[in-house]
Protein backbone atom coordinates (compact mmCIF):
# COMPACT_ATOMS: atom_id res chain seq x y z
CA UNK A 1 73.28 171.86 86.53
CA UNK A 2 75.09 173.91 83.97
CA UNK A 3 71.71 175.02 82.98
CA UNK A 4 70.68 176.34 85.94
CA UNK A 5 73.99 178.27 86.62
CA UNK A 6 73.23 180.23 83.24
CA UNK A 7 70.35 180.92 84.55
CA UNK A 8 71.56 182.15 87.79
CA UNK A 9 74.19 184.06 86.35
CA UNK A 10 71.66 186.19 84.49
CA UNK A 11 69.29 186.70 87.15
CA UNK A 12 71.59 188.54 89.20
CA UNK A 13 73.25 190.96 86.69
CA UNK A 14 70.96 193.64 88.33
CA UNK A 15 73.61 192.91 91.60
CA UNK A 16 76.98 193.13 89.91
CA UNK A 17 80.57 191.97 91.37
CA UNK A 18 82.82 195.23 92.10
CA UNK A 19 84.57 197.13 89.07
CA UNK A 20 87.70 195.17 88.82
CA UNK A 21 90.36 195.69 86.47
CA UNK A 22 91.56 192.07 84.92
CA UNK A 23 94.34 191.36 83.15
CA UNK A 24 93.72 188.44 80.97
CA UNK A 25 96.39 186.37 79.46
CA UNK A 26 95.85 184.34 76.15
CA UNK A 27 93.81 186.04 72.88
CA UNK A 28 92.89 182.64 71.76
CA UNK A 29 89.66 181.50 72.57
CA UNK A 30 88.69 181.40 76.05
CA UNK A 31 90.43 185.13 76.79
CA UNK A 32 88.54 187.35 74.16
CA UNK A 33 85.06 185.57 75.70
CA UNK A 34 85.92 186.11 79.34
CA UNK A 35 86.98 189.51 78.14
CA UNK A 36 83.76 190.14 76.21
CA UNK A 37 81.70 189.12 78.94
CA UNK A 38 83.88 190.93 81.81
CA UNK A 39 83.23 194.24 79.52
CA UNK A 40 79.49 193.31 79.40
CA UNK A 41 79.36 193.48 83.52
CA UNK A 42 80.91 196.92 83.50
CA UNK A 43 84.32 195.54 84.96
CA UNK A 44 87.85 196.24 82.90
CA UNK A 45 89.48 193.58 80.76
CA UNK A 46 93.09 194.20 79.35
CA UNK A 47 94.14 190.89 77.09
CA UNK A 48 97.65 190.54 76.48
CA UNK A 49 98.10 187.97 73.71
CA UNK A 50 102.22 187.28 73.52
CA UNK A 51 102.13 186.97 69.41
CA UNK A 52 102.30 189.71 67.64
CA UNK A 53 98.87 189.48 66.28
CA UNK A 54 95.79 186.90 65.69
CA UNK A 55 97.36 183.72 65.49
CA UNK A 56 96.40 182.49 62.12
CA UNK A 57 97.48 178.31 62.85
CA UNK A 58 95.23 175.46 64.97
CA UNK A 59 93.07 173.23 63.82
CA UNK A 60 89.40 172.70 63.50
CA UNK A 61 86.99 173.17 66.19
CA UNK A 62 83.73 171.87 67.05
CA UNK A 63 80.56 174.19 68.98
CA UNK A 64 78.07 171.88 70.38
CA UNK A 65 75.06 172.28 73.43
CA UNK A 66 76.33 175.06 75.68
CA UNK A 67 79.26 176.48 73.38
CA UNK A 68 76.91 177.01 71.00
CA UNK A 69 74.72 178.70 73.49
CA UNK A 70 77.48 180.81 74.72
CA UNK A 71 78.19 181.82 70.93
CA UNK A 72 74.77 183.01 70.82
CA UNK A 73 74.94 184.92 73.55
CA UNK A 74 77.75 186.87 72.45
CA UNK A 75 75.91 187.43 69.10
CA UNK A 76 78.88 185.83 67.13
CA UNK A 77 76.56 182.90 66.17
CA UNK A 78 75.80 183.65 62.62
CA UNK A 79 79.45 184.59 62.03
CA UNK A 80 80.49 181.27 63.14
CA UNK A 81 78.19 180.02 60.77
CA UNK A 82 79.18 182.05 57.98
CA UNK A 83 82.85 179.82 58.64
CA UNK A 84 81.70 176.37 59.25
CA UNK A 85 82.91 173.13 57.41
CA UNK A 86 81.53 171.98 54.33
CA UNK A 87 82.98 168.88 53.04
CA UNK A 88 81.48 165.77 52.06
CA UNK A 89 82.31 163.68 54.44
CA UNK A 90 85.88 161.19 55.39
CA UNK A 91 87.42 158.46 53.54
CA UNK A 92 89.43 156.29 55.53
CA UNK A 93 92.67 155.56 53.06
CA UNK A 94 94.80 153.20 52.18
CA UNK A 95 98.74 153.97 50.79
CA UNK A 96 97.63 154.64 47.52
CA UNK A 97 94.83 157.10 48.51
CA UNK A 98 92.14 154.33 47.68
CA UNK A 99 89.23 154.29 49.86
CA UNK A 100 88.63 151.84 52.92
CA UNK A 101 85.89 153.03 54.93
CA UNK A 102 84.15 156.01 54.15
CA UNK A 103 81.13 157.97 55.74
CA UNK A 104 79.42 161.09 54.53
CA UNK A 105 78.33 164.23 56.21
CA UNK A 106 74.63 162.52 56.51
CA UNK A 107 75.86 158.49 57.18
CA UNK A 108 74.11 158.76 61.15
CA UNK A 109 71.16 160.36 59.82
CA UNK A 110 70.03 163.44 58.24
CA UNK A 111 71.23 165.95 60.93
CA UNK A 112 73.99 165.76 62.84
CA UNK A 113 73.27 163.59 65.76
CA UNK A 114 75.03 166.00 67.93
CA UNK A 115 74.51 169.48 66.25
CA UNK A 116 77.68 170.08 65.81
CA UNK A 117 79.40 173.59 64.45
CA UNK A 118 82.49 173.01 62.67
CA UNK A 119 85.15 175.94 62.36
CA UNK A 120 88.40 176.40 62.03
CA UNK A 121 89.90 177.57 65.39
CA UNK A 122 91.42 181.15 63.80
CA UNK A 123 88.70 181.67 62.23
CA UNK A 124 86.69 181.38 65.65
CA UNK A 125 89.23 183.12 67.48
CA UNK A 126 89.66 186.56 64.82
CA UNK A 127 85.73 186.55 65.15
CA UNK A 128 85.94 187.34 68.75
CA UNK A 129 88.56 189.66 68.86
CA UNK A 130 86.90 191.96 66.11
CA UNK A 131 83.82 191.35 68.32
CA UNK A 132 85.25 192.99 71.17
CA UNK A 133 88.35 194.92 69.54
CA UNK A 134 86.91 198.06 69.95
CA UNK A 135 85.50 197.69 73.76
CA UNK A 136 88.70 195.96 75.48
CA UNK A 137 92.29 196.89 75.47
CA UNK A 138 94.51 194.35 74.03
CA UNK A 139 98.16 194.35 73.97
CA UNK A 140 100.22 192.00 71.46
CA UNK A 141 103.28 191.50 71.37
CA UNK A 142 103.89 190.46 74.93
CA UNK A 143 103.27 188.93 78.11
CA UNK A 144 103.90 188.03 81.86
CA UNK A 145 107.15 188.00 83.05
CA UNK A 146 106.80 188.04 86.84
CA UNK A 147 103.39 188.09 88.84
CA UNK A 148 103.56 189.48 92.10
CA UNK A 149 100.27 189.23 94.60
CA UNK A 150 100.34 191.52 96.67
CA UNK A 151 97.21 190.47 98.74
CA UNK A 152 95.47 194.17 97.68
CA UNK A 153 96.56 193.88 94.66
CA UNK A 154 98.52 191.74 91.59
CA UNK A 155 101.98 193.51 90.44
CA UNK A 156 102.58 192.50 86.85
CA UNK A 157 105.96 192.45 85.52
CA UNK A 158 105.41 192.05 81.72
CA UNK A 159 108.92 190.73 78.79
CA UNK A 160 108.49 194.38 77.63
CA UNK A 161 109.73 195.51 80.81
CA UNK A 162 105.98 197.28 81.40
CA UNK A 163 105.04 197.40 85.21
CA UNK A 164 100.80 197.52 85.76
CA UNK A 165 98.91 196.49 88.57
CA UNK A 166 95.74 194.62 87.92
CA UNK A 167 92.83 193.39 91.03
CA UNK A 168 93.07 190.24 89.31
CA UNK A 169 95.22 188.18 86.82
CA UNK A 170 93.45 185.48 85.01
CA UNK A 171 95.72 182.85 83.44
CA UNK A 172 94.09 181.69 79.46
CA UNK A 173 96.92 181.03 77.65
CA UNK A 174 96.78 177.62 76.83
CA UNK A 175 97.87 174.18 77.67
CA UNK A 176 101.68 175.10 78.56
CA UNK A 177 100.56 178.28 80.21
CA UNK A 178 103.02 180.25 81.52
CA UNK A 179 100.66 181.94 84.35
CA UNK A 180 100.15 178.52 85.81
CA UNK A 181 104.12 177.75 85.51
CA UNK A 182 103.81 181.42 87.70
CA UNK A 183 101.52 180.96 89.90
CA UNK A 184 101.17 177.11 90.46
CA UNK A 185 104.57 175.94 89.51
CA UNK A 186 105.77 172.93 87.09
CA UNK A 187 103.39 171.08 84.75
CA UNK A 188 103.06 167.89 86.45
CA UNK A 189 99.65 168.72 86.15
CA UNK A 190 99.76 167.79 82.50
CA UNK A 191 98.38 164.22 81.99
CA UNK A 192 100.25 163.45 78.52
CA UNK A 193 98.61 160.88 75.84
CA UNK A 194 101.67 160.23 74.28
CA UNK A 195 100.72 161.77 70.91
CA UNK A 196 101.93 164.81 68.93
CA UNK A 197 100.31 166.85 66.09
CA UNK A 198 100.76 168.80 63.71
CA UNK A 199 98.74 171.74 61.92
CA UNK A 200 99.78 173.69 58.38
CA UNK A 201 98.17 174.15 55.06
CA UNK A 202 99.54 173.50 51.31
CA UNK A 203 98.13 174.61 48.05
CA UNK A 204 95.41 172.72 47.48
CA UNK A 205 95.47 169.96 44.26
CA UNK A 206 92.79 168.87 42.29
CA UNK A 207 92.96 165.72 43.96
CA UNK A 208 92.22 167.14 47.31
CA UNK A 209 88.66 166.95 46.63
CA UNK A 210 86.08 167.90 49.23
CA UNK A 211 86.85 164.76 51.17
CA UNK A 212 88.58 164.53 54.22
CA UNK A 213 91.47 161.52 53.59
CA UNK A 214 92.90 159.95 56.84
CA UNK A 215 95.72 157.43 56.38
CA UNK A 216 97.13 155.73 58.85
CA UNK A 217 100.82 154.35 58.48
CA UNK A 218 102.87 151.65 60.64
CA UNK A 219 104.81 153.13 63.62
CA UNK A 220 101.70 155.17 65.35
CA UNK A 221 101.86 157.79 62.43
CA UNK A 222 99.00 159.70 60.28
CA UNK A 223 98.53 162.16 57.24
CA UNK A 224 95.10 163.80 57.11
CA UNK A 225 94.15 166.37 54.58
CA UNK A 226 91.08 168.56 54.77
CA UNK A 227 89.69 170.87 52.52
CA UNK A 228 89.97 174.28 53.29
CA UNK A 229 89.49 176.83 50.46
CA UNK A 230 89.42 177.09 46.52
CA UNK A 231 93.36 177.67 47.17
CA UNK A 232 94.55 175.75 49.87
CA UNK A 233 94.11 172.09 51.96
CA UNK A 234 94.09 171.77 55.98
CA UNK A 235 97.14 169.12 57.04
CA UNK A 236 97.10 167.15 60.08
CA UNK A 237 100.71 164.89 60.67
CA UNK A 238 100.00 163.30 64.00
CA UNK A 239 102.78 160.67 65.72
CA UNK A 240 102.89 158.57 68.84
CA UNK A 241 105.21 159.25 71.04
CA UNK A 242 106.61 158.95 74.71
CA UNK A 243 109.43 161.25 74.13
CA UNK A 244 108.46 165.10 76.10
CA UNK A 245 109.73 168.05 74.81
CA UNK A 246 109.65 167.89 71.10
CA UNK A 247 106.98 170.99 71.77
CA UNK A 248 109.58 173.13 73.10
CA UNK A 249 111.32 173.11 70.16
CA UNK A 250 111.87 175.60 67.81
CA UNK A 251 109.68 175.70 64.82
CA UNK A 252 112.11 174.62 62.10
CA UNK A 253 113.73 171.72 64.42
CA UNK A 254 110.35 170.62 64.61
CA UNK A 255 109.96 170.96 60.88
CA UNK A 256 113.03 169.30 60.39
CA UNK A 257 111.73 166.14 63.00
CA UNK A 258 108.30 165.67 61.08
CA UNK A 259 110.38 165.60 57.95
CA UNK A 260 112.71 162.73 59.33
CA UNK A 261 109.86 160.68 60.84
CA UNK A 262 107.29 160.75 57.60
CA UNK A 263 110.23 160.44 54.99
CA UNK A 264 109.12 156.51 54.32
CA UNK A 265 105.37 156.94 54.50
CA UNK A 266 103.01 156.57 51.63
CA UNK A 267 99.92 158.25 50.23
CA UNK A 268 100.10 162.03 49.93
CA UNK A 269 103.24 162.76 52.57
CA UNK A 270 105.79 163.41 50.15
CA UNK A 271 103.89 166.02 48.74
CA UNK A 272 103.31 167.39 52.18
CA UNK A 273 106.80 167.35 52.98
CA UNK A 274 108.00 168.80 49.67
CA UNK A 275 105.80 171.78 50.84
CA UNK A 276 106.07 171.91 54.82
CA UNK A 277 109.05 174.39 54.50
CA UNK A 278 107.42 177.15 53.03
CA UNK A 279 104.28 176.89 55.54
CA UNK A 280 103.35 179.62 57.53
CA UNK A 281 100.94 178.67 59.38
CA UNK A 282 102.59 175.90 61.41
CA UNK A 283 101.52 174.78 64.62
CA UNK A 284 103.17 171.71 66.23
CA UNK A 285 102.41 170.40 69.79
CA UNK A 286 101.85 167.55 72.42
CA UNK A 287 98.51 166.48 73.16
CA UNK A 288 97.17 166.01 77.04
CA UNK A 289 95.06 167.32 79.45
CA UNK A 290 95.74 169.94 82.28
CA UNK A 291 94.06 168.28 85.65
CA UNK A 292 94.29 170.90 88.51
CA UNK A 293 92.95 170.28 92.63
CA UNK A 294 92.17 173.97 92.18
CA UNK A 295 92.50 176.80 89.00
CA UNK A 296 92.54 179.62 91.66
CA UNK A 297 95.36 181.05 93.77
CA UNK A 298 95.04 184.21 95.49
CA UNK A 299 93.79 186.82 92.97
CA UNK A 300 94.91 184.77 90.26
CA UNK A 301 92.67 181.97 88.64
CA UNK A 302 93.07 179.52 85.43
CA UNK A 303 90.49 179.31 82.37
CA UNK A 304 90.15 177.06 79.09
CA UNK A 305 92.85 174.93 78.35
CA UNK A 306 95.12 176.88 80.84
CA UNK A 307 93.40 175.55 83.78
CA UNK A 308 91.59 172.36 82.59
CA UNK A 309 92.35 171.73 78.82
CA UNK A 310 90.36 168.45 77.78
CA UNK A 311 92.85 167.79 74.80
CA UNK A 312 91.77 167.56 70.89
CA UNK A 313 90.93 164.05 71.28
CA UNK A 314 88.12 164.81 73.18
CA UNK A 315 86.71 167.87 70.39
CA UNK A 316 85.51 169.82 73.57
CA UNK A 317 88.33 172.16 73.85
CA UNK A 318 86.33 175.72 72.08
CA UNK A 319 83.08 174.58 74.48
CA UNK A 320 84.90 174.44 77.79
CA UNK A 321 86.92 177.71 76.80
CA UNK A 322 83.55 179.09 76.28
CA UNK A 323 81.41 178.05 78.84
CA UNK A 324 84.86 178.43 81.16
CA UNK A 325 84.56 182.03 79.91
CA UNK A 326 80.79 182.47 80.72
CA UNK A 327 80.71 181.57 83.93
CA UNK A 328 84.15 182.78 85.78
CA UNK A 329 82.89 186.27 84.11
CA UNK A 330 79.16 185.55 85.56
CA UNK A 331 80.25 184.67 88.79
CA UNK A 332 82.39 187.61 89.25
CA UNK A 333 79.39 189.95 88.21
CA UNK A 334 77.36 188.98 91.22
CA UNK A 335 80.02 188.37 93.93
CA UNK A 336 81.37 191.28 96.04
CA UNK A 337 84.27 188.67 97.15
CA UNK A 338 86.49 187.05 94.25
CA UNK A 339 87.04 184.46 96.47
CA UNK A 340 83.62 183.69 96.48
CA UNK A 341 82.99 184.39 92.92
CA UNK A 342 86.45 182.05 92.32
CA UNK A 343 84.91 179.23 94.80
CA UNK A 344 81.51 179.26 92.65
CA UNK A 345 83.30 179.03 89.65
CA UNK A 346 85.00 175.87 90.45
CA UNK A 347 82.00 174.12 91.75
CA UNK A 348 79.85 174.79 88.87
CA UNK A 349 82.48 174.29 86.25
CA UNK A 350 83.61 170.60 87.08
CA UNK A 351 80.66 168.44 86.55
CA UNK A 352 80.57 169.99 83.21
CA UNK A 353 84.39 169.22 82.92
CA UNK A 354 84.18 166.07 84.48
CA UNK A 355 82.03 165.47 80.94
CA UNK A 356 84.11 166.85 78.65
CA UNK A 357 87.33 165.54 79.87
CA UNK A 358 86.25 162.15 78.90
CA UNK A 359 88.57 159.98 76.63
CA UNK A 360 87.12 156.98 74.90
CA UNK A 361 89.90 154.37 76.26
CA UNK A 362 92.32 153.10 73.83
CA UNK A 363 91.45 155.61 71.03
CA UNK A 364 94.90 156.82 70.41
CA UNK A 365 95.74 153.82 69.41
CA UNK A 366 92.15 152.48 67.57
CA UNK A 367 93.31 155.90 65.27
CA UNK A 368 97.35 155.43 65.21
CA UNK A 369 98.10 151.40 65.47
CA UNK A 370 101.63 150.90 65.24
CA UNK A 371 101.47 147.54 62.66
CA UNK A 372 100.15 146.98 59.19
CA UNK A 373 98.42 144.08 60.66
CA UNK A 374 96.01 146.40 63.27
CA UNK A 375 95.54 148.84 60.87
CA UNK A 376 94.17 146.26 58.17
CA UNK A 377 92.19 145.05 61.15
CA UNK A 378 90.73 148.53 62.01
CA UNK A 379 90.21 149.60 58.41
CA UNK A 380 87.93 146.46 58.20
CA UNK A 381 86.08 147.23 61.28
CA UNK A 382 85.09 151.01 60.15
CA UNK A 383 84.56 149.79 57.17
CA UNK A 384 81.30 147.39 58.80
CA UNK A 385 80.55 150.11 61.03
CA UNK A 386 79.88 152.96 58.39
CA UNK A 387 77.88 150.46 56.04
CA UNK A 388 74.82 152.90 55.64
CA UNK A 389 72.05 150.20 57.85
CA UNK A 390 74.44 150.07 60.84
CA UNK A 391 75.38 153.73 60.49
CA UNK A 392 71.80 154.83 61.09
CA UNK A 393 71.30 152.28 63.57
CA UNK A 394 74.21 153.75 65.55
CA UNK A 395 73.06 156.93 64.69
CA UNK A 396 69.47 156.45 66.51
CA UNK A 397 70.99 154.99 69.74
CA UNK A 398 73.59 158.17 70.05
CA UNK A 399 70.26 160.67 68.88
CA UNK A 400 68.31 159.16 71.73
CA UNK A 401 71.13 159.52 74.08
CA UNK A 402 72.03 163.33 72.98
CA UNK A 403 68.18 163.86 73.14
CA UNK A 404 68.34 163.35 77.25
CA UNK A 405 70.88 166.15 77.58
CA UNK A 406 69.48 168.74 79.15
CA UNK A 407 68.67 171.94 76.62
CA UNK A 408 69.68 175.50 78.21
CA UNK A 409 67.28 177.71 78.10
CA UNK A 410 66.74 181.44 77.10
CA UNK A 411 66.96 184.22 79.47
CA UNK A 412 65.86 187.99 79.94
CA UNK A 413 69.27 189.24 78.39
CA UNK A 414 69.21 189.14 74.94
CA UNK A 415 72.54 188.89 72.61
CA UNK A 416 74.12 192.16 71.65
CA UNK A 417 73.90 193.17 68.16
C-alpha cells in the first residue's frame, strides 16, 4: 500500500496542491523533511525549531525499507552513509564488564537481515537542515505560544511575542508536543511504557573498545556504552519506572536523580557518573507512544512523533518521521482542499503505522528485569540464542520474512543533487 501511495504521490506532481504558506514546528527530523519536500512542490515552509540551534543530543537511529527510500529521495543518502555505525558488534555484560552473550555485526548472516542504516539522530537531523538551510526559512530560538484558527486562516502567537499568520500549522515537535497540547489538548494520548532514558557522551577510555557493552543491574536499571568517535563514547542510563513527570524536570534535577538511582550499580557507572556533570549533550526523557483518533484539526495537523511517535523501543521512530514527512507533503501537492489532502494522509499513513507501532510484548522487561535471578536467567538465554548455528538459523527465518516485504519502487522524479 505504502508503495503505491509513493507512487501516486509522484504521478500527480504535474497537478500541484495550492501555494500554501506552512509553518512547521519541530527542526528535528520529521520537520526539515516535510519542509524539504513542501519547498520541492513550490509551497512555503517556515520551521521554527524552539532551541537555539541544531540540537546536538538523542540517540542512535535506524533507516530501513521506506526511510531509506525517502532518504534517497531527498539525495541525503550518501551523507547518511558517510555517518553510519561501525562497531563490532554487542556484548551482553556482567558487573565486572565480562562478557555473557555476545553477537557481532555479521552473527544473522553476512548482511544485515533487515538493511539497516545506523546513525546517530543529530547527525541525521544537521544533515537535513544544511540540506534545505538555504531554500526554507527557519527560525530558532522560539516557538508557539498561542494558535488561533481562524477558519481562513491560522493566527500564530509565537514566546517572542512575533504575530504571523500561516494557511496551515503543522505540529512536528516531538513526543510532548506543545502544538498538540494547543490544538488537541492534554496528553492522555500518550500510552507510557513505564521506562525512562537517558542520552550523553564521556571521553572515551581505552577500554571502551568498539563494542557496544549492555549491563543490566537489579531494580529495572541499565548502563550501555557505545562507541562514538576516537574522543568520545555514546551513554545510554535507562530505568523502569511508573512515576510521570521526571521529564519535566529541569536538566540538572534530572542529573541529580540519575545520580541517586545508579550510585550502587556496578560495571562502568561510576565512571559515568563521575563525568555526567560536565555533559553537554544531555537528553533525558520518558519513553511511550502518542496514539491519536485523528492528527488533523482544522488547518492544523500532527507529524512524526508529534502525532504518532512509535517510541525507541520499537527503532522506527526516523522512518515514520520520514515517510510521515513524504506523504503529508505529497498529499498536499495534489489536493486543492487540505482537508482532503489531510483525510488522504491519514488513511495512507496508518497501515504503515499500525506496523511500526508494534512492541514485542514484555520486552521492557526481557531488557530491564528487576532481580539478579531474571537477569542470570536472560543472560543465559541470549547467550544460546547468539551461539553462531542458531544465530544464522534465526537469521534465515527473519531474511525470508523481510524478503516478502514489499520493495518501493523508482519513479520519474529523480533525487536532487
Amino acid at each position: 500500500m505504502l508503495s503505491t501511495l509513493l507512487r501516486r504521490s509522484l504521478s500527480n506532481l504535474k497537478r500541484p496542491g495550492k501555494n500554501y504558506n506552512i509553518l512547521v514546528v519541530g527542526g528535528g527530523i520529521a520537520g526539515p523533511a516535510l519542509a524539504f519536500f513542501l519547498h520541492r512542490y513550490g509551497m512555503k515552509p517556515v520551521v521554527v525549531e524552539r532551541a537555539s540551534e541544531i540540537r546536538l543530543s538523542g540517540q542512535w537511529v535506524d533507516l530501513e525499507n521506506e526511510g531509506k527510500e525517502v532518504a534517497w529521495r531527498m539525495g541525503i543518502e550518501s551523507k547518511v552513509r558517510q555517518k553510519i555505525a561501525e562497531e563490532q558488534g554487542i556484548h551482553i555484560v556482567d558487573s565486572t564488564g565480562r562478557p555473557q552473550a555476545s553477537f557481532d555485526a555479521h552473527s544473522f548472516g553476512e548482511k544485515d537481515f533487515v538493511e539497516q542504516i545506523e546513525i546517530r539522530r543529530p547527525e541525521l537531523a544537521n544533515i537535513l537542515y544544511e540540506h534545505i538551510r538555504n531554500d526554507v526559512e527557519y527560525v530558532f530560538g522560539d516557538s508557539p505560544q498561542s494558535i488561533d484558527d481562524r477558519g481562513d486562516i491560522v493566527q500564530v502567537k509565537f514566546a517572542s511575542g512575533n504575530v504571523r499568520e500561516f494557511d496551515l500549522v503543522v505540529g512536528a515537535d516531538g513526543i510532548h508536543s506543545k502544538t498538540r497540547r494547543l490544538v488537541f489538548g492534554d496528553e492522555s494520548s500518550i500510552a507510557y511504557a513505564d521506562l525512562y532514558t537517558a542520552y550523553f557522551s564521556i571521553p572515551r577510555s581505552d577500554s571502551d573498545g568498539n563494542w557496544v557493552r549492555f549491563y543490566a543491574a537489579p531494580g529495572g536499571r541499565s548502563v550501555a556504552l557505545r562507541p562514538d568517535s576516537q574522543v568520545r563514547t555514546q551513554i545510554y542510563l535507562c530505568f523502569r519506572s511508573k512515576e510521570r513527570g521526571y521529564e519535566y524536570l529541569g536538566v540538572d534535577m534530572q542529573k541529580h536523580l540519575l545520580q541517586k538511582l545508579f550510585a550502587d550499580v556496578d560495571f562502568e557507572a561510576p565512571r559515568i557518573l563521575r563525568e555526567l556533570p560536565n555533559s553537554d549533550d544531555f537528553y533525558f526523557n520518558t519513553v511511550g507512544q502518542v496514539r491519536m483518533d485523528r492528527w488533523s484539526r482544522g488547518r492544523v495537523t500532527l507529524v512524526g512523533d508529534a502525532g504518532y511517535c512509535p517510541s525507541p523501543l520499537t527503532g522506527m521512530g526516523a522512518n515514520v518521521a520520514l515517510v510521515g514527512a513524504y506523504i503529508l507533503a505529497g498529499e498536499l501537492s495534489r489536493h486543492q482542499d487540505y482537508n482532503e489532502a489531510f483525510k488522504q494522509y491519514e488513511t495512507w499513513m496508518r497501515p504503515y503505522l499500525a506496523e511500526a507501532q508494534k512492541i514485542i510484548p514484555g520486552s521492557v522487561r526481557l531488557a530491564l528485569p528487576k532481580t539478579r535471578t531474571a537477569i542470570a536467567l536472560r543472560n543465559a538465554v541470549l547467550g544460546f540464542v547468539f551461539r553462531p548455528h542458531i544465530a544464522r538459523f534465526i537469521g534465515k527465518l527473519v531474511t525470508s520474512k523481510a524478503s516478502r516485504k514489499s520493495v518501493l519502487p523508482n519513479y520519474e522524479i529523480v533525487p536532487t543533487s
